[in-house]
ModelCIF file with pLDDT and N, C-alpha, C, O atoms, coordinates in Angstrom:
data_MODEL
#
_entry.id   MODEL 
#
_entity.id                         1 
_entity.type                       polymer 
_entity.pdbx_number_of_molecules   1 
#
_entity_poly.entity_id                      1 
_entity_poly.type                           'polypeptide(L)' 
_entity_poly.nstd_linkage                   no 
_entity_poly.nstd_monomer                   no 
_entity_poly.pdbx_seq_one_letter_code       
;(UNK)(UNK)(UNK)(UNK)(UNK)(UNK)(UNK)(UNK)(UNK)(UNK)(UNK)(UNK)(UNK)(UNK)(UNK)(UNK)
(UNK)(UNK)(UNK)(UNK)(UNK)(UNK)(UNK)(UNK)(UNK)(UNK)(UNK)(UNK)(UNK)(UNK)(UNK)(UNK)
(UNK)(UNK)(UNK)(UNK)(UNK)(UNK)(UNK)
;
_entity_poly.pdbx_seq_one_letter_code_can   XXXXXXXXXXXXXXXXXXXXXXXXXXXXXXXXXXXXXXX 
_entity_poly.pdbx_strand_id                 A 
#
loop_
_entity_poly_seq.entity_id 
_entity_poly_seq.num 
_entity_poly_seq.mon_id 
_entity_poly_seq.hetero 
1 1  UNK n 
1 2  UNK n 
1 3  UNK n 
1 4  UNK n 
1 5  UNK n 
1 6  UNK n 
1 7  UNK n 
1 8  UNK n 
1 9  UNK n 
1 10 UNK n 
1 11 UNK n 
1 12 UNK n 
1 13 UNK n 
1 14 UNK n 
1 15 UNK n 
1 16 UNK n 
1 17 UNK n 
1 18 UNK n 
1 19 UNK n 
1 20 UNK n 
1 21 UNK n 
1 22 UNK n 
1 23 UNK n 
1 24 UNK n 
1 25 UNK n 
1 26 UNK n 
1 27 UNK n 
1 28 UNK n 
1 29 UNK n 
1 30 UNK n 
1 31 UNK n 
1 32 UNK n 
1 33 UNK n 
1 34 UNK n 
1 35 UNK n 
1 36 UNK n 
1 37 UNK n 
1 38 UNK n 
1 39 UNK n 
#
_struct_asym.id          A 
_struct_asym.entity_id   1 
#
loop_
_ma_qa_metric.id 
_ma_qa_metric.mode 
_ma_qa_metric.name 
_ma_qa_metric.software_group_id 
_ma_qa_metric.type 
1 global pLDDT . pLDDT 
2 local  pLDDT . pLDDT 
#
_ma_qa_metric_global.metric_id      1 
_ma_qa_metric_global.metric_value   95.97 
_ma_qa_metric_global.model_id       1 
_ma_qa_metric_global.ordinal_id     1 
#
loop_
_ma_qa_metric_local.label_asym_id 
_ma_qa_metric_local.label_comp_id 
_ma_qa_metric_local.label_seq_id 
_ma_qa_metric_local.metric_id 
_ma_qa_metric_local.metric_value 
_ma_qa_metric_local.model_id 
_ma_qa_metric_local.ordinal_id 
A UNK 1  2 92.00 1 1  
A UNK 2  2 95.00 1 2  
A UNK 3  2 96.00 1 3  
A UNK 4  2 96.00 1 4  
A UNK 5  2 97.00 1 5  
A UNK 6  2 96.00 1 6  
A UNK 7  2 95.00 1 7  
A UNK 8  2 92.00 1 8  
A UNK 9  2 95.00 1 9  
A UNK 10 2 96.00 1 10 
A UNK 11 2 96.00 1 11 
A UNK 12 2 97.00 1 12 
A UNK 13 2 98.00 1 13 
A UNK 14 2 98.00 1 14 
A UNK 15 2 98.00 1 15 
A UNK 16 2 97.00 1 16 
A UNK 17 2 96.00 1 17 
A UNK 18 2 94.00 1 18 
A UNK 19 2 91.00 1 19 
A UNK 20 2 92.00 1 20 
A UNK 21 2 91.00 1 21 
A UNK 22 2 93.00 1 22 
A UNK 23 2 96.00 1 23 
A UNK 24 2 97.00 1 24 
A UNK 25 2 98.00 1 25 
A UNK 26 2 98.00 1 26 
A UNK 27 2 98.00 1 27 
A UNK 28 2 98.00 1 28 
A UNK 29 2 98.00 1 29 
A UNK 30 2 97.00 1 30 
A UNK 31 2 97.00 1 31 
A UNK 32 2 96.00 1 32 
A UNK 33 2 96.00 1 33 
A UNK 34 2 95.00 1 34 
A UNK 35 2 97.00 1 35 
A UNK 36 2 97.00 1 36 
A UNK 37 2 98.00 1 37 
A UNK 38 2 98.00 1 38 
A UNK 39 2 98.00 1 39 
#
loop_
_atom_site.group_PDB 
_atom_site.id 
_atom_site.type_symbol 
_atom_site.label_atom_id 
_atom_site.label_alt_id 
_atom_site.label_comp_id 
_atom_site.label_asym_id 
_atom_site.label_entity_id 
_atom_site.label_seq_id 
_atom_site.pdbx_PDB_ins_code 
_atom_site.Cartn_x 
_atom_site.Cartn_y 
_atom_site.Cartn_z 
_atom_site.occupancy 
_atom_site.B_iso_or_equiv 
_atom_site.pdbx_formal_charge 
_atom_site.auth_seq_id 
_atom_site.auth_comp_id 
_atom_site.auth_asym_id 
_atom_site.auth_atom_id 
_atom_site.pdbx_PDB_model_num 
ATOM 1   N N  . UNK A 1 1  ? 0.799   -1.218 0.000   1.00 92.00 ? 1  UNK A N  1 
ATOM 2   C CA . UNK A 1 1  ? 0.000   0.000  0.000   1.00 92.00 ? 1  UNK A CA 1 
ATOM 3   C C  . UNK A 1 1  ? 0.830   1.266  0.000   1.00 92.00 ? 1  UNK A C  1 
ATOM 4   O O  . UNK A 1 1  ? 0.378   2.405  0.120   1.00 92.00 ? 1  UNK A O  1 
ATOM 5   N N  . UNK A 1 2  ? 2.115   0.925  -0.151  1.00 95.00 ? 2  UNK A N  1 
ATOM 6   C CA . UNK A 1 2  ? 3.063   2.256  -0.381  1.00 95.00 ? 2  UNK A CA 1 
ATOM 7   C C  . UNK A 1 2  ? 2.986   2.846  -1.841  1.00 95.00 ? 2  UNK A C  1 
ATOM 8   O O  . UNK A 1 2  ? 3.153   2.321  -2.941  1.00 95.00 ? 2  UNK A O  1 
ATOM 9   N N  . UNK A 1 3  ? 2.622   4.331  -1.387  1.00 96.00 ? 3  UNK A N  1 
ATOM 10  C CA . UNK A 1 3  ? 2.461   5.070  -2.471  1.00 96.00 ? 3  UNK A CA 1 
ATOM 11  C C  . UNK A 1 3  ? 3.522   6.702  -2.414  1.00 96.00 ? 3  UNK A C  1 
ATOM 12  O O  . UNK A 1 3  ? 3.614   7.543  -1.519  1.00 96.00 ? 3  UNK A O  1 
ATOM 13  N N  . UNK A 1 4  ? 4.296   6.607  -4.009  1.00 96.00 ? 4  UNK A N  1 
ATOM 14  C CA . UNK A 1 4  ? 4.893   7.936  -4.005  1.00 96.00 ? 4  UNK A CA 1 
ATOM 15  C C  . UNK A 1 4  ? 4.470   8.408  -5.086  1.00 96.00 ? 4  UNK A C  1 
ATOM 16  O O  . UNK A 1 4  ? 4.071   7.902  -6.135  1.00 96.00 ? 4  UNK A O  1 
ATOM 17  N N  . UNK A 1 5  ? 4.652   9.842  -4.571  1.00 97.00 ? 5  UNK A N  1 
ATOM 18  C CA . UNK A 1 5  ? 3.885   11.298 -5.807  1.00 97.00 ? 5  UNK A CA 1 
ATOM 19  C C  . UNK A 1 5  ? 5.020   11.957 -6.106  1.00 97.00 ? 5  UNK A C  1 
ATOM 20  O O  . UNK A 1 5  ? 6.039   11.980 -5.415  1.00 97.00 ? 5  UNK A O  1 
ATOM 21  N N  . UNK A 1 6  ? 4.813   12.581 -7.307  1.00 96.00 ? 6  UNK A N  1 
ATOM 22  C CA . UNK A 1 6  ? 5.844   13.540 -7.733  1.00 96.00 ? 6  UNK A CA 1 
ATOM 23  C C  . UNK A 1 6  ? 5.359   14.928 -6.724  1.00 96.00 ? 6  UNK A C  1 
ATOM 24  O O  . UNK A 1 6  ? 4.250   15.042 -6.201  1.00 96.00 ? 6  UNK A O  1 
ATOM 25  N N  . UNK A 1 7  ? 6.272   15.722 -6.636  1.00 95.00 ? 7  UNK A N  1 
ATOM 26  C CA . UNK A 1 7  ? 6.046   17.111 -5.901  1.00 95.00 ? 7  UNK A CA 1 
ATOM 27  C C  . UNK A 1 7  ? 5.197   18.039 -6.556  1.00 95.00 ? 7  UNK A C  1 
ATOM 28  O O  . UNK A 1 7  ? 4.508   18.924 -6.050  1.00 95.00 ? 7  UNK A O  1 
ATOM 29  N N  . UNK A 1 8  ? 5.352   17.685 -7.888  1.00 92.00 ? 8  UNK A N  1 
ATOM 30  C CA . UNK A 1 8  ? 4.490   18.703 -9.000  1.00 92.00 ? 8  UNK A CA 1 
ATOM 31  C C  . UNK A 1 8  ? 3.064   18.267 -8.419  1.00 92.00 ? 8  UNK A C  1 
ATOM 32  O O  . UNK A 1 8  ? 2.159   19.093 -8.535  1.00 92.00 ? 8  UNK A O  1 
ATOM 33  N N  . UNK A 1 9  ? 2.762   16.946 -7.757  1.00 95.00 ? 9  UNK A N  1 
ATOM 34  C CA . UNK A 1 9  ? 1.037   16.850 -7.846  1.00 95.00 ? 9  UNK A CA 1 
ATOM 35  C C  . UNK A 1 9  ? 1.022   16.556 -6.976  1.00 95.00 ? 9  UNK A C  1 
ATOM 36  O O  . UNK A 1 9  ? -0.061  15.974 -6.914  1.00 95.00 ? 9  UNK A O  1 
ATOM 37  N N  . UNK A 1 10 ? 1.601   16.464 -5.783  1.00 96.00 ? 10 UNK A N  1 
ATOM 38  C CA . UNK A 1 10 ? 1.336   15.959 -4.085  1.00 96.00 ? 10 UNK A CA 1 
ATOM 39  C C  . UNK A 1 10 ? 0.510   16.863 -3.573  1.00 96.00 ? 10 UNK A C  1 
ATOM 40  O O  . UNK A 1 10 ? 0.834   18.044 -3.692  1.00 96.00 ? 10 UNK A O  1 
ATOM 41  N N  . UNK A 1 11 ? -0.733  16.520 -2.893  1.00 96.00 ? 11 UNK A N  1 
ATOM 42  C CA . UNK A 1 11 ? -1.512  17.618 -2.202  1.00 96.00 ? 11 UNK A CA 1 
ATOM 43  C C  . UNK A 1 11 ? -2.765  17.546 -3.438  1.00 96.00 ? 11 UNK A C  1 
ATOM 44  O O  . UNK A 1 11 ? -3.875  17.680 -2.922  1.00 96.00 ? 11 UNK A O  1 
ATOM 45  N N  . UNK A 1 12 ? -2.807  17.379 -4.827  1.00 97.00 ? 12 UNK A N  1 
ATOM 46  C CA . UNK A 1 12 ? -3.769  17.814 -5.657  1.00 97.00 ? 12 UNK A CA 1 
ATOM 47  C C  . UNK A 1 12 ? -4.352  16.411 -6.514  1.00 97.00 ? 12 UNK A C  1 
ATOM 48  O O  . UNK A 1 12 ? -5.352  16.266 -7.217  1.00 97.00 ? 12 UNK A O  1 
ATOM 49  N N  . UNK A 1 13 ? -3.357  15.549 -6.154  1.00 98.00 ? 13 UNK A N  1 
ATOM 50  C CA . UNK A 1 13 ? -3.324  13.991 -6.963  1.00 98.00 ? 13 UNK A CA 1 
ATOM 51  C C  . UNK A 1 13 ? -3.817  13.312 -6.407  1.00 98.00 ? 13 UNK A C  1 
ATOM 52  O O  . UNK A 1 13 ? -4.008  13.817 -5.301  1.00 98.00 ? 13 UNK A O  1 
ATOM 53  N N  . UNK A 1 14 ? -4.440  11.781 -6.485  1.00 98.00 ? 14 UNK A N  1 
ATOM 54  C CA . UNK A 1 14 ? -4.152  10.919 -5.289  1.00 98.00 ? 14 UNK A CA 1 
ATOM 55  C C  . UNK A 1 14 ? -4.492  9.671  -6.091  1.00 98.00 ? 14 UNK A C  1 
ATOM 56  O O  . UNK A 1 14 ? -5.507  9.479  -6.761  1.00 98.00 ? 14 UNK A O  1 
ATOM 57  N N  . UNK A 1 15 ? -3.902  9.207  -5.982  1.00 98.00 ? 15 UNK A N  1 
ATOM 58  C CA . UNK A 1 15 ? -3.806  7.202  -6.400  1.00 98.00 ? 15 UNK A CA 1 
ATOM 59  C C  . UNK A 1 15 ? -4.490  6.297  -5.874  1.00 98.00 ? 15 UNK A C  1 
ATOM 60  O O  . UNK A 1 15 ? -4.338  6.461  -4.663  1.00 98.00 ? 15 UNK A O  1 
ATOM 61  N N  . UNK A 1 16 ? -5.248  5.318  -6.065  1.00 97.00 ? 16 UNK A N  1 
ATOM 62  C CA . UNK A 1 16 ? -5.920  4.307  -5.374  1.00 97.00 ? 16 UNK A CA 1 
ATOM 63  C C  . UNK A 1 16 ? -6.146  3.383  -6.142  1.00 97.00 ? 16 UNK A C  1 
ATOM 64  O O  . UNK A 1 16 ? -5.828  3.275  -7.326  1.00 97.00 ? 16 UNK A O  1 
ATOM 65  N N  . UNK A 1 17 ? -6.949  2.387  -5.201  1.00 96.00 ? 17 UNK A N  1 
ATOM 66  C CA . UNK A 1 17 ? -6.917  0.895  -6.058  1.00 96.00 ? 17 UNK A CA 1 
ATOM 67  C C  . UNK A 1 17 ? -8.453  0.306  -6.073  1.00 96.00 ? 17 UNK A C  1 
ATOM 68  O O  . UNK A 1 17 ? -9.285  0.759  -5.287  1.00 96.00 ? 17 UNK A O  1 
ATOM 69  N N  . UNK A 1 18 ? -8.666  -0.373 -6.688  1.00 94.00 ? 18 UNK A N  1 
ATOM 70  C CA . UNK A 1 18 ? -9.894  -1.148 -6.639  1.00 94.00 ? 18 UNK A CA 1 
ATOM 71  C C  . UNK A 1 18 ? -9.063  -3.054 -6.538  1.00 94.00 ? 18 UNK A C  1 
ATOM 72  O O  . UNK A 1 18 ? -8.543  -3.474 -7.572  1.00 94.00 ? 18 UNK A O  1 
ATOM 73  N N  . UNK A 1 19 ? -9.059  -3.564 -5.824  1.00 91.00 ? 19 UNK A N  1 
ATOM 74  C CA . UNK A 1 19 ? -8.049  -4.956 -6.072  1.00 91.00 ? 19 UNK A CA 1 
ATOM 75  C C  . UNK A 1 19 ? -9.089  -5.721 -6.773  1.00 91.00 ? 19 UNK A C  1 
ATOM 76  O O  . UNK A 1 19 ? -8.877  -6.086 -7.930  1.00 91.00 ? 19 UNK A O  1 
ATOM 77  N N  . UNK A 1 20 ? -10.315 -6.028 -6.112  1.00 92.00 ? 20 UNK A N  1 
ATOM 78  C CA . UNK A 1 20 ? -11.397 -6.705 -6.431  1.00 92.00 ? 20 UNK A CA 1 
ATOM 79  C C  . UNK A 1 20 ? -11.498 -6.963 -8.327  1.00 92.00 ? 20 UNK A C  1 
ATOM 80  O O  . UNK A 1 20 ? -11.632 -7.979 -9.010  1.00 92.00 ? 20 UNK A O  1 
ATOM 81  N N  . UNK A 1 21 ? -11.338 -5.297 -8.711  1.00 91.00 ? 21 UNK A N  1 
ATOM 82  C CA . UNK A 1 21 ? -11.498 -4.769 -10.021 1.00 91.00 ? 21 UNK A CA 1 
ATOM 83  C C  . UNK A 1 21 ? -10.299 -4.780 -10.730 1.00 91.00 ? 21 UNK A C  1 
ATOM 84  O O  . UNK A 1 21 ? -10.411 -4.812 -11.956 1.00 91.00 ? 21 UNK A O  1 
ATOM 85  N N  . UNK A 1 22 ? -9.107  -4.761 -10.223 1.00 93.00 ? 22 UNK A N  1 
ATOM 86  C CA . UNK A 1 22 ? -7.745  -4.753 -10.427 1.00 93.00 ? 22 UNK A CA 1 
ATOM 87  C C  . UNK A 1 22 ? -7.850  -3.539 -11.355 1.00 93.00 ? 22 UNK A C  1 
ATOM 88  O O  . UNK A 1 22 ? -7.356  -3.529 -12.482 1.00 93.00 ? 22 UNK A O  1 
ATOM 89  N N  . UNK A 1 23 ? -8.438  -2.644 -10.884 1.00 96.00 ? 23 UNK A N  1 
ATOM 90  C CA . UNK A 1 23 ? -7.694  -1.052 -11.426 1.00 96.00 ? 23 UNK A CA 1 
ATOM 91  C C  . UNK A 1 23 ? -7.282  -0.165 -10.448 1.00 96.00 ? 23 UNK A C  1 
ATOM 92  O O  . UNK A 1 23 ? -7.436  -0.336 -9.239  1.00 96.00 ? 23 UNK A O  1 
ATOM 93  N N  . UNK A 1 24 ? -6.895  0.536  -10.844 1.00 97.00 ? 24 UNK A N  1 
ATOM 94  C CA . UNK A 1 24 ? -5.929  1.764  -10.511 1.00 97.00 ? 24 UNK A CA 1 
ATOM 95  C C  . UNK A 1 24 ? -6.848  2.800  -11.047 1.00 97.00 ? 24 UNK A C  1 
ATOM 96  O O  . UNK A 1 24 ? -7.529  2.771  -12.073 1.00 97.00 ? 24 UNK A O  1 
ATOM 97  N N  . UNK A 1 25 ? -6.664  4.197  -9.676  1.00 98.00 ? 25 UNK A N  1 
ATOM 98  C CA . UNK A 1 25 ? -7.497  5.377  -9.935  1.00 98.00 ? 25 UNK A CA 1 
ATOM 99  C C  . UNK A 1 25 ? -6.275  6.430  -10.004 1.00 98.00 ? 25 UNK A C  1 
ATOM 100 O O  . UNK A 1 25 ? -5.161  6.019  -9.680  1.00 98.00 ? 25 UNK A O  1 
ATOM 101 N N  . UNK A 1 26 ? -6.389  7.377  -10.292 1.00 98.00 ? 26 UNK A N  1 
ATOM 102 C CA . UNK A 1 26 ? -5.717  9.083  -10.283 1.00 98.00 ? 26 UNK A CA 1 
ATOM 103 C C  . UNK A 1 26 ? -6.834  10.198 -10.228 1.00 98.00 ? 26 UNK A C  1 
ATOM 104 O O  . UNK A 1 26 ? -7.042  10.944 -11.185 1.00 98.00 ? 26 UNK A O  1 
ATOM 105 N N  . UNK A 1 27 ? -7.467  10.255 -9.163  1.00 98.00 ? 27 UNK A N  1 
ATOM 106 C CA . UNK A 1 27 ? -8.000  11.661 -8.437  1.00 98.00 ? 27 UNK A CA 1 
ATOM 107 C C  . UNK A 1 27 ? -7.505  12.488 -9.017  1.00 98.00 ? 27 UNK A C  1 
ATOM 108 O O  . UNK A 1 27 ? -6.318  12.419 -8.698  1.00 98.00 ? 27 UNK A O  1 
ATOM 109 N N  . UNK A 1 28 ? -7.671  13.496 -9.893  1.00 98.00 ? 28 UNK A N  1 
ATOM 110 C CA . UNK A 1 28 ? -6.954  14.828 -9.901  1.00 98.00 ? 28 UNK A CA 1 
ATOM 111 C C  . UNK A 1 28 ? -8.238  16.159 -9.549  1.00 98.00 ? 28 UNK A C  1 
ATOM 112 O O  . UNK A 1 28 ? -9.339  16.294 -10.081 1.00 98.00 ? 28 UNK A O  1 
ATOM 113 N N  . UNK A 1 29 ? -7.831  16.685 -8.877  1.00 98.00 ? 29 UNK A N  1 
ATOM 114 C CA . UNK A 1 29 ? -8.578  17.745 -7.851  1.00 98.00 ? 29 UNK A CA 1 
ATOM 115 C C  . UNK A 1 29 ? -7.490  19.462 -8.072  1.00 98.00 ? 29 UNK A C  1 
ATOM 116 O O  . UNK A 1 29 ? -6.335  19.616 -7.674  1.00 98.00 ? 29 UNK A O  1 
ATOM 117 N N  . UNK A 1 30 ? -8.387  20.538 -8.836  1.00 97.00 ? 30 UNK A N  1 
ATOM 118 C CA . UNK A 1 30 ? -8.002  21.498 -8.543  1.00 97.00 ? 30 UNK A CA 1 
ATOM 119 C C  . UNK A 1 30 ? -6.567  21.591 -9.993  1.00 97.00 ? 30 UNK A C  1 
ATOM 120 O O  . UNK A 1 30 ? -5.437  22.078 -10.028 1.00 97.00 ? 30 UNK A O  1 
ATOM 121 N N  . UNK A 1 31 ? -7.406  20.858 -10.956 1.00 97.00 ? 31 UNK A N  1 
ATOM 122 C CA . UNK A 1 31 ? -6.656  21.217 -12.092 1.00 97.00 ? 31 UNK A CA 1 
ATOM 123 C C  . UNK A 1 31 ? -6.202  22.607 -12.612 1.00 97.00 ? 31 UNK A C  1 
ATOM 124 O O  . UNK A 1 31 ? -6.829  23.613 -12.282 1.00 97.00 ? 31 UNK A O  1 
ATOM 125 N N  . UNK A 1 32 ? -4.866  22.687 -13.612 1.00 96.00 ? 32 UNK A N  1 
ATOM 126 C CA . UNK A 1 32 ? -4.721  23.629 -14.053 1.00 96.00 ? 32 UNK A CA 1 
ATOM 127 C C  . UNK A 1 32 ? -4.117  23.301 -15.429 1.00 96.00 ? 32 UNK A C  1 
ATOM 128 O O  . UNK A 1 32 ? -3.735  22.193 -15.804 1.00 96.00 ? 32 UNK A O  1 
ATOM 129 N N  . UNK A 1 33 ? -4.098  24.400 -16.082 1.00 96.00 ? 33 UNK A N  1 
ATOM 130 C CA . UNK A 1 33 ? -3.819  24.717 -17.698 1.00 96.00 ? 33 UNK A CA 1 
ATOM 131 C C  . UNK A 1 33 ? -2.558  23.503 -17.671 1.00 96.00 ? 33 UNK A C  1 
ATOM 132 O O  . UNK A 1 33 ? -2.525  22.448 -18.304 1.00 96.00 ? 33 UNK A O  1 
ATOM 133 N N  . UNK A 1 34 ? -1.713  23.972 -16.858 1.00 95.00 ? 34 UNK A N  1 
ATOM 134 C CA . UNK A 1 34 ? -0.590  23.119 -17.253 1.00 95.00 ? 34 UNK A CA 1 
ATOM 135 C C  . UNK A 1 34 ? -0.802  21.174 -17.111 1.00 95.00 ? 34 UNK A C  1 
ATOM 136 O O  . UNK A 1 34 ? -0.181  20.249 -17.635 1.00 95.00 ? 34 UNK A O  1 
ATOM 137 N N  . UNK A 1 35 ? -1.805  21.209 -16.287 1.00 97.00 ? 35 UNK A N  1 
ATOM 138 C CA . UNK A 1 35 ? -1.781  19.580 -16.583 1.00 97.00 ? 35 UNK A CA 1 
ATOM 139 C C  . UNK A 1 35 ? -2.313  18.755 -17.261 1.00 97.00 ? 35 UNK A C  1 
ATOM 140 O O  . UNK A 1 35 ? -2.493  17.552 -17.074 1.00 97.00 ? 35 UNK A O  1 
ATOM 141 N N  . UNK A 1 36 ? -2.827  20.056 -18.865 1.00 97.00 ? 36 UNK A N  1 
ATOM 142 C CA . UNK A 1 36 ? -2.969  19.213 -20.171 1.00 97.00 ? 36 UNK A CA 1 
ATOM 143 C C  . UNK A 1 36 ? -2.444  18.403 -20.507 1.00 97.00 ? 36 UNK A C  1 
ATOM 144 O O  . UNK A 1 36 ? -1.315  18.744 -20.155 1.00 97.00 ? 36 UNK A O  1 
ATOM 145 N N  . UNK A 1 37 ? -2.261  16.956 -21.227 1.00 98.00 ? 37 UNK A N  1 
ATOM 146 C CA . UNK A 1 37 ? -1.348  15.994 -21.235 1.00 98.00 ? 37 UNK A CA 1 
ATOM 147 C C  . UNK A 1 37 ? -2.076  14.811 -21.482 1.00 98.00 ? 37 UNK A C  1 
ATOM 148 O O  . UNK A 1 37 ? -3.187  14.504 -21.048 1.00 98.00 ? 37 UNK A O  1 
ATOM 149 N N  . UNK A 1 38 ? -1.266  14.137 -22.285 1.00 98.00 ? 38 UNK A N  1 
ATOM 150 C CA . UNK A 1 38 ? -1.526  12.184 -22.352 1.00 98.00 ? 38 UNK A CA 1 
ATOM 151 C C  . UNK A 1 38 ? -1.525  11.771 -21.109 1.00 98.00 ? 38 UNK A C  1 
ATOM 152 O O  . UNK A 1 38 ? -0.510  12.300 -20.656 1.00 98.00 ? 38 UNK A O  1 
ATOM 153 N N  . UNK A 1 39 ? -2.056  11.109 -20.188 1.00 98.00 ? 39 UNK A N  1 
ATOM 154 C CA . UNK A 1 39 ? -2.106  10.655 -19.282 1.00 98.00 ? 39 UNK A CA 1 
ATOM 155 C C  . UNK A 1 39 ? -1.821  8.594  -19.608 1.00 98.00 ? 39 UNK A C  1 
ATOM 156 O O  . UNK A 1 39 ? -1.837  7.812  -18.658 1.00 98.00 ? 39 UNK A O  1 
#
Protein backbone atom coordinates (compact mmCIF):
# COMPACT_ATOMS: atom_id res chain seq x y z
CA UNK A 1 0.00 0.00 0.00
CA UNK A 2 3.06 2.26 -0.38
CA UNK A 3 2.46 5.07 -2.47
CA UNK A 4 4.89 7.94 -4.01
CA UNK A 5 3.88 11.30 -5.81
CA UNK A 6 5.84 13.54 -7.73
CA UNK A 7 6.05 17.11 -5.90
CA UNK A 8 4.49 18.70 -9.00
CA UNK A 9 1.04 16.85 -7.85
CA UNK A 10 1.34 15.96 -4.09
CA UNK A 11 -1.51 17.62 -2.20
CA UNK A 12 -3.77 17.81 -5.66
CA UNK A 13 -3.32 13.99 -6.96
CA UNK A 14 -4.15 10.92 -5.29
CA UNK A 15 -3.81 7.20 -6.40
CA UNK A 16 -5.92 4.31 -5.37
CA UNK A 17 -6.92 0.89 -6.06
CA UNK A 18 -9.89 -1.15 -6.64
CA UNK A 19 -8.05 -4.96 -6.07
CA UNK A 20 -11.40 -6.71 -6.43
CA UNK A 21 -11.50 -4.77 -10.02
CA UNK A 22 -7.75 -4.75 -10.43
CA UNK A 23 -7.69 -1.05 -11.43
CA UNK A 24 -5.93 1.76 -10.51
CA UNK A 25 -7.50 5.38 -9.93
CA UNK A 26 -5.72 9.08 -10.28
CA UNK A 27 -8.00 11.66 -8.44
CA UNK A 28 -6.95 14.83 -9.90
CA UNK A 29 -8.58 17.75 -7.85
CA UNK A 30 -8.00 21.50 -8.54
CA UNK A 31 -6.66 21.22 -12.09
CA UNK A 32 -4.72 23.63 -14.05
CA UNK A 33 -3.82 24.72 -17.70
CA UNK A 34 -0.59 23.12 -17.25
CA UNK A 35 -1.78 19.58 -16.58
CA UNK A 36 -2.97 19.21 -20.17
CA UNK A 37 -1.35 15.99 -21.23
CA UNK A 38 -1.53 12.18 -22.35
CA UNK A 39 -2.11 10.65 -19.28
Amino acid sequence: GTIYYADSVKGRFTISEDAAKNRVYLQMNSLKAEDTAVY
